[in-house]
C-alpha atoms as a PDB file:
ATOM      1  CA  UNK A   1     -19.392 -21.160   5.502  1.00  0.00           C
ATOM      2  CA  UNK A   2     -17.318 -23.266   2.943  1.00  0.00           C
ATOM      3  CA  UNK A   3     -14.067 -24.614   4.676  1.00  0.00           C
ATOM      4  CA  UNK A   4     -10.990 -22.814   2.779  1.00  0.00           C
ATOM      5  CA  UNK A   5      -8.200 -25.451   2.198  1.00  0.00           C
ATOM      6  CA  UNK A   6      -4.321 -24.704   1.074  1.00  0.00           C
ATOM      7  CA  UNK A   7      -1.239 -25.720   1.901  1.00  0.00           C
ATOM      8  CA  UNK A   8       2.523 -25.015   0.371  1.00  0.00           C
ATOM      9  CA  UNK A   9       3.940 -25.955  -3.143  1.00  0.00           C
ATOM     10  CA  UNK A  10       5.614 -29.211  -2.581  1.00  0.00           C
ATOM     11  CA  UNK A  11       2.072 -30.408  -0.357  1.00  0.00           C
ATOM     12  CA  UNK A  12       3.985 -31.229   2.851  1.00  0.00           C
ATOM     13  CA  UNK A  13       1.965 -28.699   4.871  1.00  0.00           C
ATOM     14  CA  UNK A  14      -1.577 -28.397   4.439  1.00  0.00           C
ATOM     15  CA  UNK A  15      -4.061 -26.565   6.564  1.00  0.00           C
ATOM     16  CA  UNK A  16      -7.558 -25.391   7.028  1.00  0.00           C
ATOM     17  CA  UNK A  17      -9.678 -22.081   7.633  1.00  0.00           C
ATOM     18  CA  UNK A  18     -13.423 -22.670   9.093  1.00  0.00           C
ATOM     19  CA  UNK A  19     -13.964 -18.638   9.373  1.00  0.00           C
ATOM     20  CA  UNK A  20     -15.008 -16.718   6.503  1.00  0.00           C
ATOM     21  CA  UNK A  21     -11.638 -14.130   6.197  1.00  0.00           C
ATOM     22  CA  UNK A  22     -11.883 -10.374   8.078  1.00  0.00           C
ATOM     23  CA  UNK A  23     -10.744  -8.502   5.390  1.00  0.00           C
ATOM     24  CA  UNK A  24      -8.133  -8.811   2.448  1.00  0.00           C
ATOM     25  CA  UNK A  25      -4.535  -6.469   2.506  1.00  0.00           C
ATOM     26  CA  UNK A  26      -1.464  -6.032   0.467  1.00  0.00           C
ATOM     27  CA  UNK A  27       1.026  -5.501   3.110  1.00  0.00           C
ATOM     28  CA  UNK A  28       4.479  -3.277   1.582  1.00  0.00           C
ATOM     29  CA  UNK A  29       6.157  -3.088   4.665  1.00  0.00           C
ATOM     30  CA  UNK A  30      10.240  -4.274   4.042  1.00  0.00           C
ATOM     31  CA  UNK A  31       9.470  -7.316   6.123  1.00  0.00           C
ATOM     32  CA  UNK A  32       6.749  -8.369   3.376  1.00  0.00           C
ATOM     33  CA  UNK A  33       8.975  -7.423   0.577  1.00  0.00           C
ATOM     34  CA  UNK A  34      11.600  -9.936   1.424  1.00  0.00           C
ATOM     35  CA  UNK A  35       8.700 -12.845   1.572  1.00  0.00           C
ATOM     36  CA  UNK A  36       6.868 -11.514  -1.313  1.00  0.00           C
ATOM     37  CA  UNK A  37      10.726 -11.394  -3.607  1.00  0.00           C
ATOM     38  CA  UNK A  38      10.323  -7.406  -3.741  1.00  0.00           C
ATOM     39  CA  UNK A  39       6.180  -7.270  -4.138  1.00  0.00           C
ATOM     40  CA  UNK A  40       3.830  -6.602  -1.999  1.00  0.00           C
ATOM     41  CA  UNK A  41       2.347  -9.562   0.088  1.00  0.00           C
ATOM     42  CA  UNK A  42      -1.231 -10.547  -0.420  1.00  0.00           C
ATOM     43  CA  UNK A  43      -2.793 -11.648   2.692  1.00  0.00           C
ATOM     44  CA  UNK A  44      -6.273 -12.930   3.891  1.00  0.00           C
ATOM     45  CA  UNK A  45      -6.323 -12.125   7.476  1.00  0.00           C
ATOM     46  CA  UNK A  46      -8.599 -14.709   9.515  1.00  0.00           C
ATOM     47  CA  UNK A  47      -9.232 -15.007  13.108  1.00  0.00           C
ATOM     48  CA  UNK A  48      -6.386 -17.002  14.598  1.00  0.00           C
ATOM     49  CA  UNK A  49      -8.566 -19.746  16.157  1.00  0.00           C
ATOM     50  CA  UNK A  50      -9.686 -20.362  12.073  1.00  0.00           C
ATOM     51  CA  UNK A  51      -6.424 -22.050  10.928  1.00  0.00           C
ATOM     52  CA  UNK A  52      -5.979 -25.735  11.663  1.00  0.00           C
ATOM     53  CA  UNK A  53      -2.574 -27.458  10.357  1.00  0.00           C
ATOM     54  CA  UNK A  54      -3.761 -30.917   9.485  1.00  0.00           C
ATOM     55  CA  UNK A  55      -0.836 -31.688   7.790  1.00  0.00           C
ATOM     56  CA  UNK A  56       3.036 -31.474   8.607  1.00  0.00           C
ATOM     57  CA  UNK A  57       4.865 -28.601  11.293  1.00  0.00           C
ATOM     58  CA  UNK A  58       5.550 -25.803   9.776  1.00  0.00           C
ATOM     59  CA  UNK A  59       9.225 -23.996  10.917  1.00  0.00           C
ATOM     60  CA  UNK A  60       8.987 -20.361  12.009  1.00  0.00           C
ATOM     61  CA  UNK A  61      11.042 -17.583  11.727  1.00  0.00           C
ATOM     62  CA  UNK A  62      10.949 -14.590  14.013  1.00  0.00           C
ATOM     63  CA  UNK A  63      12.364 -11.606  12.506  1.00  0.00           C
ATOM     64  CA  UNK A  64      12.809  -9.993  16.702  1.00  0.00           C
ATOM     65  CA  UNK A  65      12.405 -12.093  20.263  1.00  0.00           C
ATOM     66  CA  UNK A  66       9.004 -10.724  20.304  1.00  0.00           C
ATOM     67  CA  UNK A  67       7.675 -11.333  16.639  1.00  0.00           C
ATOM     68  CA  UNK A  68       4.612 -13.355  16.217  1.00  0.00           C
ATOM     69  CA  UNK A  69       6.759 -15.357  12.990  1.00  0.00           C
ATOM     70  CA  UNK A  70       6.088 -16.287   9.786  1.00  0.00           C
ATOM     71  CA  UNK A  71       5.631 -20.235   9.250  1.00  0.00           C
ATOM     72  CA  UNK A  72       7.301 -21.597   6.175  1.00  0.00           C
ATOM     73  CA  UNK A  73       7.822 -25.395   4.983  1.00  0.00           C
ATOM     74  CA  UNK A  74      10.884 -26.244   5.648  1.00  0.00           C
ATOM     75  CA  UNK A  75      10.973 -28.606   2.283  1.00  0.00           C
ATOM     76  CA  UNK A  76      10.048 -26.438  -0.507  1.00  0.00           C
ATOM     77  CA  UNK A  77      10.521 -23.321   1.882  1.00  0.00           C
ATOM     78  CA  UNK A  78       7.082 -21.376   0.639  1.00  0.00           C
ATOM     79  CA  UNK A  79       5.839 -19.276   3.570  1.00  0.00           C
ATOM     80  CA  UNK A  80       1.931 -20.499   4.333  1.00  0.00           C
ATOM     81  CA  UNK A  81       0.857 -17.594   6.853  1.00  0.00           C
ATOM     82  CA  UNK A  82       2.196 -14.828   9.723  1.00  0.00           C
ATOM     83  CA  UNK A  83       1.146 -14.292  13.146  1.00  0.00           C
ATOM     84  CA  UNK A  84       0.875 -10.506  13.599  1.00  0.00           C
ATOM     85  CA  UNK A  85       3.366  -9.016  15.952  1.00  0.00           C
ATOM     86  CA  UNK A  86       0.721  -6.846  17.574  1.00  0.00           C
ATOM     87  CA  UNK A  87      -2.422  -8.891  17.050  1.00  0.00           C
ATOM     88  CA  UNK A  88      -2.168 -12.453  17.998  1.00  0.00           C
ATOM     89  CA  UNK A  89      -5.308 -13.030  17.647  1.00  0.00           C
ATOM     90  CA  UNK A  90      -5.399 -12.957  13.900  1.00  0.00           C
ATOM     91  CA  UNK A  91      -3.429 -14.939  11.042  1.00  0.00           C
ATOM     92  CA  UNK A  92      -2.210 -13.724   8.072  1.00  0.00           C
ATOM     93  CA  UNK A  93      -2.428 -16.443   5.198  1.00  0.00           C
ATOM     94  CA  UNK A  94      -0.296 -16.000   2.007  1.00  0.00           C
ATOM     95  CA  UNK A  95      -3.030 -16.195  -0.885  1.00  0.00           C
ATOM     96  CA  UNK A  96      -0.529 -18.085  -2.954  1.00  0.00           C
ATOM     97  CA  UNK A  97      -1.172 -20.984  -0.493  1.00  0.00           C
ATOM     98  CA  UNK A  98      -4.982 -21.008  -0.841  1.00  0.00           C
ATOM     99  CA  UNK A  99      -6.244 -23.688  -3.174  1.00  0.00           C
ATOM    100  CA  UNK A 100      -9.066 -21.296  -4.307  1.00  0.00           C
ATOM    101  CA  UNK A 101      -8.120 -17.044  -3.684  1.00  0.00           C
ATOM    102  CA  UNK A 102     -10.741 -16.479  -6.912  1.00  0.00           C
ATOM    103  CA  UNK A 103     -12.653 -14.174  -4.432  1.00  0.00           C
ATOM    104  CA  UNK A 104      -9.825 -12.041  -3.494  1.00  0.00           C
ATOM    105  CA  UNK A 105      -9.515  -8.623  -4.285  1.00  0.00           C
ATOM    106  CA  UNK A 106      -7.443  -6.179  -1.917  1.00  0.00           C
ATOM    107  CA  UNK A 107      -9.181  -4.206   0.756  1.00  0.00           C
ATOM    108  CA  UNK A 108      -6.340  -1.923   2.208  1.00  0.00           C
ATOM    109  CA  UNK A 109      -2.619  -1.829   1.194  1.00  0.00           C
ATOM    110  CA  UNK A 110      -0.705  -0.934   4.216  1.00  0.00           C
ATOM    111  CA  UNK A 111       2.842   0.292   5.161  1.00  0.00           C
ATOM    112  CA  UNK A 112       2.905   2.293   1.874  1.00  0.00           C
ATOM    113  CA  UNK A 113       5.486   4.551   4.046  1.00  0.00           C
ATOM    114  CA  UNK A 114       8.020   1.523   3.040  1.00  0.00           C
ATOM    115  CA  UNK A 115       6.331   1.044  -0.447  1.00  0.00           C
ATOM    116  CA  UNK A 116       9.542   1.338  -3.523  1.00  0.00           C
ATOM    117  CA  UNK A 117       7.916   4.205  -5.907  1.00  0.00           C
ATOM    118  CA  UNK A 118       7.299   1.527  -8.147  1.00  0.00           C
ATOM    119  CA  UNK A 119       4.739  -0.297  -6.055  1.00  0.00           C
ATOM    120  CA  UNK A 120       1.476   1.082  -6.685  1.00  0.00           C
ATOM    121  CA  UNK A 121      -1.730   1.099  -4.674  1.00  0.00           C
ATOM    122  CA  UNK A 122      -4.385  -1.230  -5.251  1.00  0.00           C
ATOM    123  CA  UNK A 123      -7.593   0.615  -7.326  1.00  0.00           C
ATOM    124  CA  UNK A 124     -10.899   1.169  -4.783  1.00  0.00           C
ATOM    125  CA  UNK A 125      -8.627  -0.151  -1.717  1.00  0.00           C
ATOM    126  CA  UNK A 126      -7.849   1.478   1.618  1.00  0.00           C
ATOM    127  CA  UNK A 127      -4.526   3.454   1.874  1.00  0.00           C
ATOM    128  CA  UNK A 128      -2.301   3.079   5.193  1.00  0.00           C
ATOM    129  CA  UNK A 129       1.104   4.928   5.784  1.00  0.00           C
ATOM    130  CA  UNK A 130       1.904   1.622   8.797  1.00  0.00           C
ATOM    131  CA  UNK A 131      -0.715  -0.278  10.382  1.00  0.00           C
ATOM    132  CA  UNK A 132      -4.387   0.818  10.153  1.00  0.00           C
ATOM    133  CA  UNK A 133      -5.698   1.981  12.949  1.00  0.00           C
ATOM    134  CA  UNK A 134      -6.771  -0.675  15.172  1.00  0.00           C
END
């Protein structure tokens, strides 16, 4: 297993994943639009115990009490992954962040029940109204 590396825009946060990801979603759930500026967010989804900060503290923001967050820098403000509300043991890391996301192609889009009409599913991927089934 090669060690993924990536870390936010202005380099103050850096991390590292030492599990090979579970699967590969476009998220279009409202929460995801406001990171993603109106797109859907592209995700890698890893076991939780796989990410390792080795660089900075990323800030959090918790959208309820209960959320799970998403972790942003609080320099150049570019969110680096998401703790699942319902599924803390998995992390959700922003494919922007990854040094190298050449092997990414989207498995599932999901929450297409908050999709615009003008986002469009992903060709060959799974299609979720919320959450797929767990």
């Amino acid at each position: 297993m090669t060690l993924r590396i990536g870390g936010c825009r202005c380099g103050e946060i850096r991390y590292e994943l030492s599990a090979a990801p579970m699967f590969h979603v476009a998220c279009h759930c409202r929460d995801c639009q406001y990171v993603a500026g109106g797109s859907p967010n592209l995700t890698m989804v890893f076991p939780a115990n796989a990410l390792t900060v080795t660089q900075g503290e990323p800030r959090v923001f918790k959208a309820r009490e209960t959320s799970g967050g998403s972790y942003f820098c609080g320099t150049c403000g570019v969110q680096v992954f998401s703790r699942p509300d319902k599924n803390r043991g998995m992390v959700a890391v922003k494919v922007g962040g990854l040094d190298d996301a050449s092997d990414f192609k989207v498995q599932a889009d999901m929450w297409m029940a908050s999709a615009p009409s003008w986002h469009r599913p992903h060709d060959g991927a799974m299609q979720f109204e919320q959450n797929p089934p767990a």
